[in-house]
C-alpha atoms as a PDB file:
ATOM      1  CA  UNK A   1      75.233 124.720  69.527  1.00  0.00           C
ATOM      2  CA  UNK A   2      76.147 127.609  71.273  1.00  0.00           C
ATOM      3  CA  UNK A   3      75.687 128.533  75.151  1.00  0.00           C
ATOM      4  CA  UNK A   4      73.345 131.615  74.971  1.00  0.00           C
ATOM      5  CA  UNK A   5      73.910 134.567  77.632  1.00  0.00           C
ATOM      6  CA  UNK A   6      70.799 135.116  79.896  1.00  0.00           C
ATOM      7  CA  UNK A   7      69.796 138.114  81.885  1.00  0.00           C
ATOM      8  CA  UNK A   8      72.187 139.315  84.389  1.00  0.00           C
ATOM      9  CA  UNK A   9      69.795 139.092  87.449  1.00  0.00           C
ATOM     10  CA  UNK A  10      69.415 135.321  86.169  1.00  0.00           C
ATOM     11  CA  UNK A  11      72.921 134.857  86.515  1.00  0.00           C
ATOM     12  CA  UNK A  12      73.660 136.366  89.621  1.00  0.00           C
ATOM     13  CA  UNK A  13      70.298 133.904  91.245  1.00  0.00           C
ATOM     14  CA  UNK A  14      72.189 130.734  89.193  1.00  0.00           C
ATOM     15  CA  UNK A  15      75.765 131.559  90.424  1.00  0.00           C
ATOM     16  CA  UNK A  16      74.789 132.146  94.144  1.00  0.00           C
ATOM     17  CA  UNK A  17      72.150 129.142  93.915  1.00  0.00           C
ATOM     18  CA  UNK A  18      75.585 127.108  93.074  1.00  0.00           C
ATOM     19  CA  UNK A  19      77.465 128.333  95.704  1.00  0.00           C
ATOM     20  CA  UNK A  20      75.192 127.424  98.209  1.00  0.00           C
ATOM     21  CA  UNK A  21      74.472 123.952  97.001  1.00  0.00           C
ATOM     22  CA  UNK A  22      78.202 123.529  97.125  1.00  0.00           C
ATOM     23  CA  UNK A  23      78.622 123.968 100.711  1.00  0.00           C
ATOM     24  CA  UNK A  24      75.381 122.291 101.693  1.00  0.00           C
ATOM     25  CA  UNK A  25      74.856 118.358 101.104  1.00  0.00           C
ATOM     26  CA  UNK A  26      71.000 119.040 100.315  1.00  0.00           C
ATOM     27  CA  UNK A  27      69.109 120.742  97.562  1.00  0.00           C
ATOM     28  CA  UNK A  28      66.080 120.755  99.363  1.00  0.00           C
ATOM     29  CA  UNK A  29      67.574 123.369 102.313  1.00  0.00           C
ATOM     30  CA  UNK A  30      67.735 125.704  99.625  1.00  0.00           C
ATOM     31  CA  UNK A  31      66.334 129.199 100.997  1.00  0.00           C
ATOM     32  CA  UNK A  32      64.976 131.832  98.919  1.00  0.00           C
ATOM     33  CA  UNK A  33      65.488 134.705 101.081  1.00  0.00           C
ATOM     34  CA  UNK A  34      68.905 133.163 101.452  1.00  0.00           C
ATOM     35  CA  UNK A  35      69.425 132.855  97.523  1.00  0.00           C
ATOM     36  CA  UNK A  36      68.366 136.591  97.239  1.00  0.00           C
ATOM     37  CA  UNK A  37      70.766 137.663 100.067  1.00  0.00           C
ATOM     38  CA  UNK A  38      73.640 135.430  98.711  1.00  0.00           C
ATOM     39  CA  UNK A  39      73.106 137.075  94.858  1.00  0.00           C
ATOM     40  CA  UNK A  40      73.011 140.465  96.414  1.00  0.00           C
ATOM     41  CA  UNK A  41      69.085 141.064  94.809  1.00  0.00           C
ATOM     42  CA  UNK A  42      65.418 141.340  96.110  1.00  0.00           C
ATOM     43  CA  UNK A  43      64.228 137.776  97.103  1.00  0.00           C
ATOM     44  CA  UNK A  44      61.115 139.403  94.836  1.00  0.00           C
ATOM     45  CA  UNK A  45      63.599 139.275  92.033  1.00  0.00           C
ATOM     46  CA  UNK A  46      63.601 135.576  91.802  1.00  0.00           C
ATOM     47  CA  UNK A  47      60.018 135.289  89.899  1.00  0.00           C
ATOM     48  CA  UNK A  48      60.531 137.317  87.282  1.00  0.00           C
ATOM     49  CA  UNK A  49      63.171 134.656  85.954  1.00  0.00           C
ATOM     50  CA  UNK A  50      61.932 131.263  87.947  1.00  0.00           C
ATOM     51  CA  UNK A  51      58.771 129.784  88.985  1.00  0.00           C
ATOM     52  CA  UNK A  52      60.384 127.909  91.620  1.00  0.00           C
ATOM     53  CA  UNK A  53      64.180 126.688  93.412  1.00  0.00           C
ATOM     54  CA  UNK A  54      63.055 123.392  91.463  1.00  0.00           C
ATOM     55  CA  UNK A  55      62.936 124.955  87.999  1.00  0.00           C
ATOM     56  CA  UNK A  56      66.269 127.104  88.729  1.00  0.00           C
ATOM     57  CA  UNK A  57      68.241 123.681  89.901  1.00  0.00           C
ATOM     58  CA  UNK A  58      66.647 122.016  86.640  1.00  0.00           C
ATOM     59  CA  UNK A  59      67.965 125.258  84.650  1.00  0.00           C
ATOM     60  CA  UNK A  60      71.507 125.116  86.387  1.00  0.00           C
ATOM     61  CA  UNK A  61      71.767 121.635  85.309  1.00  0.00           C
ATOM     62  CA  UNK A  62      70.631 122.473  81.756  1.00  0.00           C
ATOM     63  CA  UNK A  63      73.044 125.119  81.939  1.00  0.00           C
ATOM     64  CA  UNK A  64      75.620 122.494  82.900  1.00  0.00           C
ATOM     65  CA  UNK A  65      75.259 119.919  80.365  1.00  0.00           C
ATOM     66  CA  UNK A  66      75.003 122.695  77.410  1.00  0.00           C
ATOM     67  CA  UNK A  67      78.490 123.443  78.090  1.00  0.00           C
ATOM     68  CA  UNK A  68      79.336 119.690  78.191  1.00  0.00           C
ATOM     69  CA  UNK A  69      78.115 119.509  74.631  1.00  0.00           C
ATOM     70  CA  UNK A  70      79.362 121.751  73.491  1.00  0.00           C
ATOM     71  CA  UNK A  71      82.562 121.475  75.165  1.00  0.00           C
ATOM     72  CA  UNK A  72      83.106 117.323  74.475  1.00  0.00           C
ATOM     73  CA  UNK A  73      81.761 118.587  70.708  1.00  0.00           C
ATOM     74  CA  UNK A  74      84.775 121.073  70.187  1.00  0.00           C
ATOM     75  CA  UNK A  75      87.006 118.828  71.819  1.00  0.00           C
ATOM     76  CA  UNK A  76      86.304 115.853  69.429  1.00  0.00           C
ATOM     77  CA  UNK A  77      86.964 117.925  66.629  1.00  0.00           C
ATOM     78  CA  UNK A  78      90.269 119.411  68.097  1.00  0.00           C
ATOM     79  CA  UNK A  79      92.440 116.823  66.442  1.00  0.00           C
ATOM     80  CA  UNK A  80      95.608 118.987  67.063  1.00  0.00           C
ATOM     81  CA  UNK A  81      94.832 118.731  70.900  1.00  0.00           C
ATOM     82  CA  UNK A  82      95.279 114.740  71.507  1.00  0.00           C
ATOM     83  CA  UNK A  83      96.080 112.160  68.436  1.00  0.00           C
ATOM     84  CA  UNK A  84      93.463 109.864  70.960  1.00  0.00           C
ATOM     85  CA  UNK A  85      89.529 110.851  70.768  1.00  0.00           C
ATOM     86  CA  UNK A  86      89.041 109.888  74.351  1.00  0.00           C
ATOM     87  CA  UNK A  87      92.388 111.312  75.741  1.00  0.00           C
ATOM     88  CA  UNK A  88      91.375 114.755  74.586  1.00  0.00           C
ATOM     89  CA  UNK A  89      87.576 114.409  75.527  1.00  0.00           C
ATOM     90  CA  UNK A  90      88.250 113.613  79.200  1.00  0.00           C
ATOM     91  CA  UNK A  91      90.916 115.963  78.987  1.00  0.00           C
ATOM     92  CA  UNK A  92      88.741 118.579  78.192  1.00  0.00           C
ATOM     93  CA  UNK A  93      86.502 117.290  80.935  1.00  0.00           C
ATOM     94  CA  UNK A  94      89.169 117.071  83.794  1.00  0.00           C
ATOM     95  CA  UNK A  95      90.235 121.334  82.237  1.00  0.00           C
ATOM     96  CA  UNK A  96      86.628 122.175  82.438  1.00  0.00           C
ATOM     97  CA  UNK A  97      85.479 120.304  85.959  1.00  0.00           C
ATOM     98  CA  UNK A  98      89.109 122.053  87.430  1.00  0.00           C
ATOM     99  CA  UNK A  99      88.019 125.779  86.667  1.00  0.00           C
ATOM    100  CA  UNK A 100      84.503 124.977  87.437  1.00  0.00           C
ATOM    101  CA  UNK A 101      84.579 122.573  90.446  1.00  0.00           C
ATOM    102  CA  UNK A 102      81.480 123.445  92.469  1.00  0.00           C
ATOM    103  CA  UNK A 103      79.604 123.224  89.196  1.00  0.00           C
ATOM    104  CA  UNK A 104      81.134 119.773  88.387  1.00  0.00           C
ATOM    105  CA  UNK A 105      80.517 118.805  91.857  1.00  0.00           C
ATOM    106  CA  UNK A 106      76.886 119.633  92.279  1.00  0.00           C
ATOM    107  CA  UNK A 107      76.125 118.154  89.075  1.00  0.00           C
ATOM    108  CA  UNK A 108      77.640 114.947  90.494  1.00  0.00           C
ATOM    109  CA  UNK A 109      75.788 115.283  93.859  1.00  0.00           C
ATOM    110  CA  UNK A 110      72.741 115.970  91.710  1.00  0.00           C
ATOM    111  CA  UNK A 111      72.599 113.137  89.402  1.00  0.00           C
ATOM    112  CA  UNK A 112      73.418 110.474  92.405  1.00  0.00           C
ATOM    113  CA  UNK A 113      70.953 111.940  94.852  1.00  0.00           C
ATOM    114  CA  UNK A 114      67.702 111.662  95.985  1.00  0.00           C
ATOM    115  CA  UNK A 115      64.542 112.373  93.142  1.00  0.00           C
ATOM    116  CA  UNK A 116      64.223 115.812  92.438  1.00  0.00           C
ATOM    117  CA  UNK A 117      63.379 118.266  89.711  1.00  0.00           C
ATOM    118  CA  UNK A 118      67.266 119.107  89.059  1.00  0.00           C
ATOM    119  CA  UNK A 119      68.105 115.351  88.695  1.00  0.00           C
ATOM    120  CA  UNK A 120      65.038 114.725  86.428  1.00  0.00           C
ATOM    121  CA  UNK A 121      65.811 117.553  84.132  1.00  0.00           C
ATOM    122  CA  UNK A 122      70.194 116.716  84.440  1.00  0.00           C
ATOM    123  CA  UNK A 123      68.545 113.047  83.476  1.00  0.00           C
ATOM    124  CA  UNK A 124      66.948 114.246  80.279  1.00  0.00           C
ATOM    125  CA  UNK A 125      69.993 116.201  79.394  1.00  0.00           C
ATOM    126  CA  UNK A 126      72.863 113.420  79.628  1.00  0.00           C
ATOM    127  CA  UNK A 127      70.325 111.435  77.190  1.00  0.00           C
ATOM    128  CA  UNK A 128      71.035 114.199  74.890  1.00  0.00           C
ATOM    129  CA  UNK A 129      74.959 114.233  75.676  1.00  0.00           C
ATOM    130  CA  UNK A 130      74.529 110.737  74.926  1.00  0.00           C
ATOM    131  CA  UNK A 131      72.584 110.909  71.599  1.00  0.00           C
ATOM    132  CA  UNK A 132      75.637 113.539  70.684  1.00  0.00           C
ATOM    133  CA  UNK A 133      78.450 110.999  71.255  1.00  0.00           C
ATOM    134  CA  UNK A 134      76.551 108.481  69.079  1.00  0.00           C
ATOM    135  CA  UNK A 135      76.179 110.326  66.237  1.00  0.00           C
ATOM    136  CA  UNK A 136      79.515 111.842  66.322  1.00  0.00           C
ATOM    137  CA  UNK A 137      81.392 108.703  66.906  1.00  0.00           C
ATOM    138  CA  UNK A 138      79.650 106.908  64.149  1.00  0.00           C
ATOM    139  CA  UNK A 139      80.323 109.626  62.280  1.00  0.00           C
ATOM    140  CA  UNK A 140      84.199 109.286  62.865  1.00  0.00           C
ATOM    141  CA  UNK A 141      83.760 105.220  62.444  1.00  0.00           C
ATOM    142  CA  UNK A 142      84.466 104.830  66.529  1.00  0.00           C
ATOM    143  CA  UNK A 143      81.584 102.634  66.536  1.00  0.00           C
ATOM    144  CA  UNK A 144      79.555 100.293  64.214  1.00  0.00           C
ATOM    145  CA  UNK A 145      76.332 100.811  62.936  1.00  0.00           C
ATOM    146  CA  UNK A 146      73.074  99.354  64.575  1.00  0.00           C
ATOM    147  CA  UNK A 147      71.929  98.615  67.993  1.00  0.00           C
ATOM    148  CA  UNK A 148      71.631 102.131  68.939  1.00  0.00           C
ATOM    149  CA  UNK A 149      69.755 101.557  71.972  1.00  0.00           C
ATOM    150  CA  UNK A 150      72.227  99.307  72.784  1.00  0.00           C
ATOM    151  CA  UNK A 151      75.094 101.708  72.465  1.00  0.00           C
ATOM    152  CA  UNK A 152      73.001 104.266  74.030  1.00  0.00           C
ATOM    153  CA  UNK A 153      73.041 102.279  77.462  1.00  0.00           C
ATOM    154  CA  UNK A 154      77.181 101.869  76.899  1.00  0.00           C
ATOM    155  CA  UNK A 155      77.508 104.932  76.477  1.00  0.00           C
ATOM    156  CA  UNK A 156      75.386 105.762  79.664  1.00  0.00           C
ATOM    157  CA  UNK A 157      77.593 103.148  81.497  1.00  0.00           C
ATOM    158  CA  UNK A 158      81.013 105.047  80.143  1.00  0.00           C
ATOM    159  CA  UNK A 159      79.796 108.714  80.872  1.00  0.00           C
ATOM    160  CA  UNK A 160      78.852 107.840  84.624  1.00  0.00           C
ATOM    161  CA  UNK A 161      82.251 105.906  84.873  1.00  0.00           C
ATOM    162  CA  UNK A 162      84.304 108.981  83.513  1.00  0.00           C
ATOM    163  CA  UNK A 163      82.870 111.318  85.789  1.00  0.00           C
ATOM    164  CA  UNK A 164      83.892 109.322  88.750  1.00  0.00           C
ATOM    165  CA  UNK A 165      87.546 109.456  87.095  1.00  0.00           C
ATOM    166  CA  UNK A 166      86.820 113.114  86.676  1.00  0.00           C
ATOM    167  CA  UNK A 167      86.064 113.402  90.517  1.00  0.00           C
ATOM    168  CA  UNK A 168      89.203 111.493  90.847  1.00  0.00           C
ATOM    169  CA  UNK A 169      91.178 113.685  89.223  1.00  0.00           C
ATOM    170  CA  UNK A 170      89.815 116.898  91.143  1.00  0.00           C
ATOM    171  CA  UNK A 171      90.885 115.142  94.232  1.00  0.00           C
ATOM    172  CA  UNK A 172      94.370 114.428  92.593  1.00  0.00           C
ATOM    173  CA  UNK A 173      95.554 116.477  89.727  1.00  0.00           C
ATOM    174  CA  UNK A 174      98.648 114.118  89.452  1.00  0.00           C
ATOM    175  CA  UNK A 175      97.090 111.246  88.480  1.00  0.00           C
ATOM    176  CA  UNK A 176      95.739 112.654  85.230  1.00  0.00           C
ATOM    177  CA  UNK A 177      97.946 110.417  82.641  1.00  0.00           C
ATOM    178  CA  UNK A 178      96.928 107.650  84.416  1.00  0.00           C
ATOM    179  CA  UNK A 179      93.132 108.440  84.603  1.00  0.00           C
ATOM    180  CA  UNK A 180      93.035 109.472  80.762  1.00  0.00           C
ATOM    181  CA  UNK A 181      94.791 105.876  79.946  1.00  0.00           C
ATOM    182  CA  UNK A 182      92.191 104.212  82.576  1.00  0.00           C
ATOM    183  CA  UNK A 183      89.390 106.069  80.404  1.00  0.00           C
ATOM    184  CA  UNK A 184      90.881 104.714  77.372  1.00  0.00           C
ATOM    185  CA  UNK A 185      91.031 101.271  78.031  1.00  0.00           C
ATOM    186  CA  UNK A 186      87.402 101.438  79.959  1.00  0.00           C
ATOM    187  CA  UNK A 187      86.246 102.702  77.082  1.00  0.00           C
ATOM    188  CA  UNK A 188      87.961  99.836  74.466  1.00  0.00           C
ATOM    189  CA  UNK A 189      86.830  96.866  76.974  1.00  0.00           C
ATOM    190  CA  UNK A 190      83.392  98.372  76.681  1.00  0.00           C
ATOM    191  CA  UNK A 191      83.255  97.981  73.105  1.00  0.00           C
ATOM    192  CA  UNK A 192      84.900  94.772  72.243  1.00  0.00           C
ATOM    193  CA  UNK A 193      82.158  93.305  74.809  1.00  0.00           C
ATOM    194  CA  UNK A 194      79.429  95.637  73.190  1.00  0.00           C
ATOM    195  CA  UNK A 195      80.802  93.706  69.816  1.00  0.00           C
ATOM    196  CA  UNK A 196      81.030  90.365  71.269  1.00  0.00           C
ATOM    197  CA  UNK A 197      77.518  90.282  72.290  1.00  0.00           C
ATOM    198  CA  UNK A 198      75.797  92.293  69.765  1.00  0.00           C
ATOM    199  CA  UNK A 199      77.839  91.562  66.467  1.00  0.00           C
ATOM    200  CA  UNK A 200      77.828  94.609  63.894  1.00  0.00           C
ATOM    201  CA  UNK A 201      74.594  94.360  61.938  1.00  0.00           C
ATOM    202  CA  UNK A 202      75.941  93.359  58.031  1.00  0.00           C
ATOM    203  CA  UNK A 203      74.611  95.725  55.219  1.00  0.00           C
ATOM    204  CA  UNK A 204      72.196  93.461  52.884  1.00  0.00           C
ATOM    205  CA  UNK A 205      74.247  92.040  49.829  1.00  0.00           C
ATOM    206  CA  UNK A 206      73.721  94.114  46.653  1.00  0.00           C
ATOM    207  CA  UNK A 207      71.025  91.724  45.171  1.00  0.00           C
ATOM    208  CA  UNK A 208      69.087  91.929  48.440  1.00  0.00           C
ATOM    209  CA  UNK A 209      68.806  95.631  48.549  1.00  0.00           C
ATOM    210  CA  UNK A 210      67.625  96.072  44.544  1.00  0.00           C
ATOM    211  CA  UNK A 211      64.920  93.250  45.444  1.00  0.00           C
ATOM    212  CA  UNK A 212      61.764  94.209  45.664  1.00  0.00           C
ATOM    213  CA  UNK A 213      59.439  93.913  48.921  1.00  0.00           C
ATOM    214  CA  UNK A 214      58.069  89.827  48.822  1.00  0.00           C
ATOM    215  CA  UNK A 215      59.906  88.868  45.724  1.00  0.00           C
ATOM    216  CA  UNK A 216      62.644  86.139  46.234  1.00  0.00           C
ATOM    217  CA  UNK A 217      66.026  86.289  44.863  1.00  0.00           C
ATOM    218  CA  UNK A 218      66.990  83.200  43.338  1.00  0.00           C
ATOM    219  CA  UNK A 219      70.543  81.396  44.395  1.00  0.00           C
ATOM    220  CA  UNK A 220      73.442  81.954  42.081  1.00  0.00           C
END
């Protein structure tokens, strides 16, 4: 999945919309006729691309999370970044939250705030982040099949745990080994507790999957 480009006047509303909710603690102060001043465009401009400031906060969280999944994505698959899956995810995360900190940081604000449109719609779109790391990390044998809405919640648990060590890090550059090793070993004590309570489910034997629906298999 690639991040598409959008209109230019779109961009220059989304930008200045994140500027402003970077200095200010509260979405819903958001002015219009200050958005339009701050992007340098008619505050008529705004409805040909938005309906409302609620539907451009849900698309600047959209926005947001495309480019964590498809950044995360890349960086899974970047073996020659980081022998460790996690140490070169978060890594990634801690690069990408550094060059785009009031992004990172409204996201944040967003997600642990009050209700809203943006945090409804930034909601939906870590469930898809989510759904992603599943399928990838089965697919790389990280995790065991079954229980998926089990690991879903982990992996729920983890995400919101890594961006507070990705907050940490913005605050503190120098403690980046030492966050990436705490993400590690968050993420391995997760598991083995994950496994502990729900054991992997066992493929059926052989004889069990070539039976027949209702038809016993006799003892050997």
């Amino acid at each position: 999945m690639r991040v598409q480009a959008m209109a230019a006047g779109k961009r220059q509303l989304m930008d200045a919309a994140l500027r402003m909710l970077a200095r200010q603690q509260h979405a819903e102060t958001l002015s219009l006729r200050e958005l339009a001043r701050e992007a340098g465009l008619n505050h008529n401009t705004f409805y040909r691309h938005f309906d409302s400031l609620g539907q451009l906060q849900t698309e600047l969280m959209a926005d947001f999370t495309a480019q964590l999944r498809q950044g995360t994505r890349e960086a899974r698959a970047d073996v020659g970044r980081d022998p460790s899956v996690v140490r070169r995810v978060v890594g990634w995360l801690f690069d990408f939250a550094a060059s785009h900190r009031d992004l990172f940081l409204v996201a944040y604000r967003t997600l642990h705030g009050a209700p809203s449109e943006g945090r409804m719609g930034l909601q939906r779109c870590m469930d898809e982040l989510r759904r992603d790391m599943l399928q990838e990390q089965r697919a790389m044998k990280l995790l065991p099949e079954g229980h998926d809405d089990v690991w879903l919640r982990v992996l729920g648990i983890y995400g919101r745990a890594v961006y507070a060590l990705v907050v940490r890090y913005l605050e503190g550059a120098e403690q980046r080994d030492a966050l990436l090793s705490e993400s590690e070993e968050l993420l391995a004590i997760l598991i083995a507790g994950t496994m502990a309570v729900y054991p992997p489910i066992k493929p059926a034997s052989p004889a069990l999957r070539r039976a027949k629906p209702g038809r016993k298999v006799s003892a050997a």
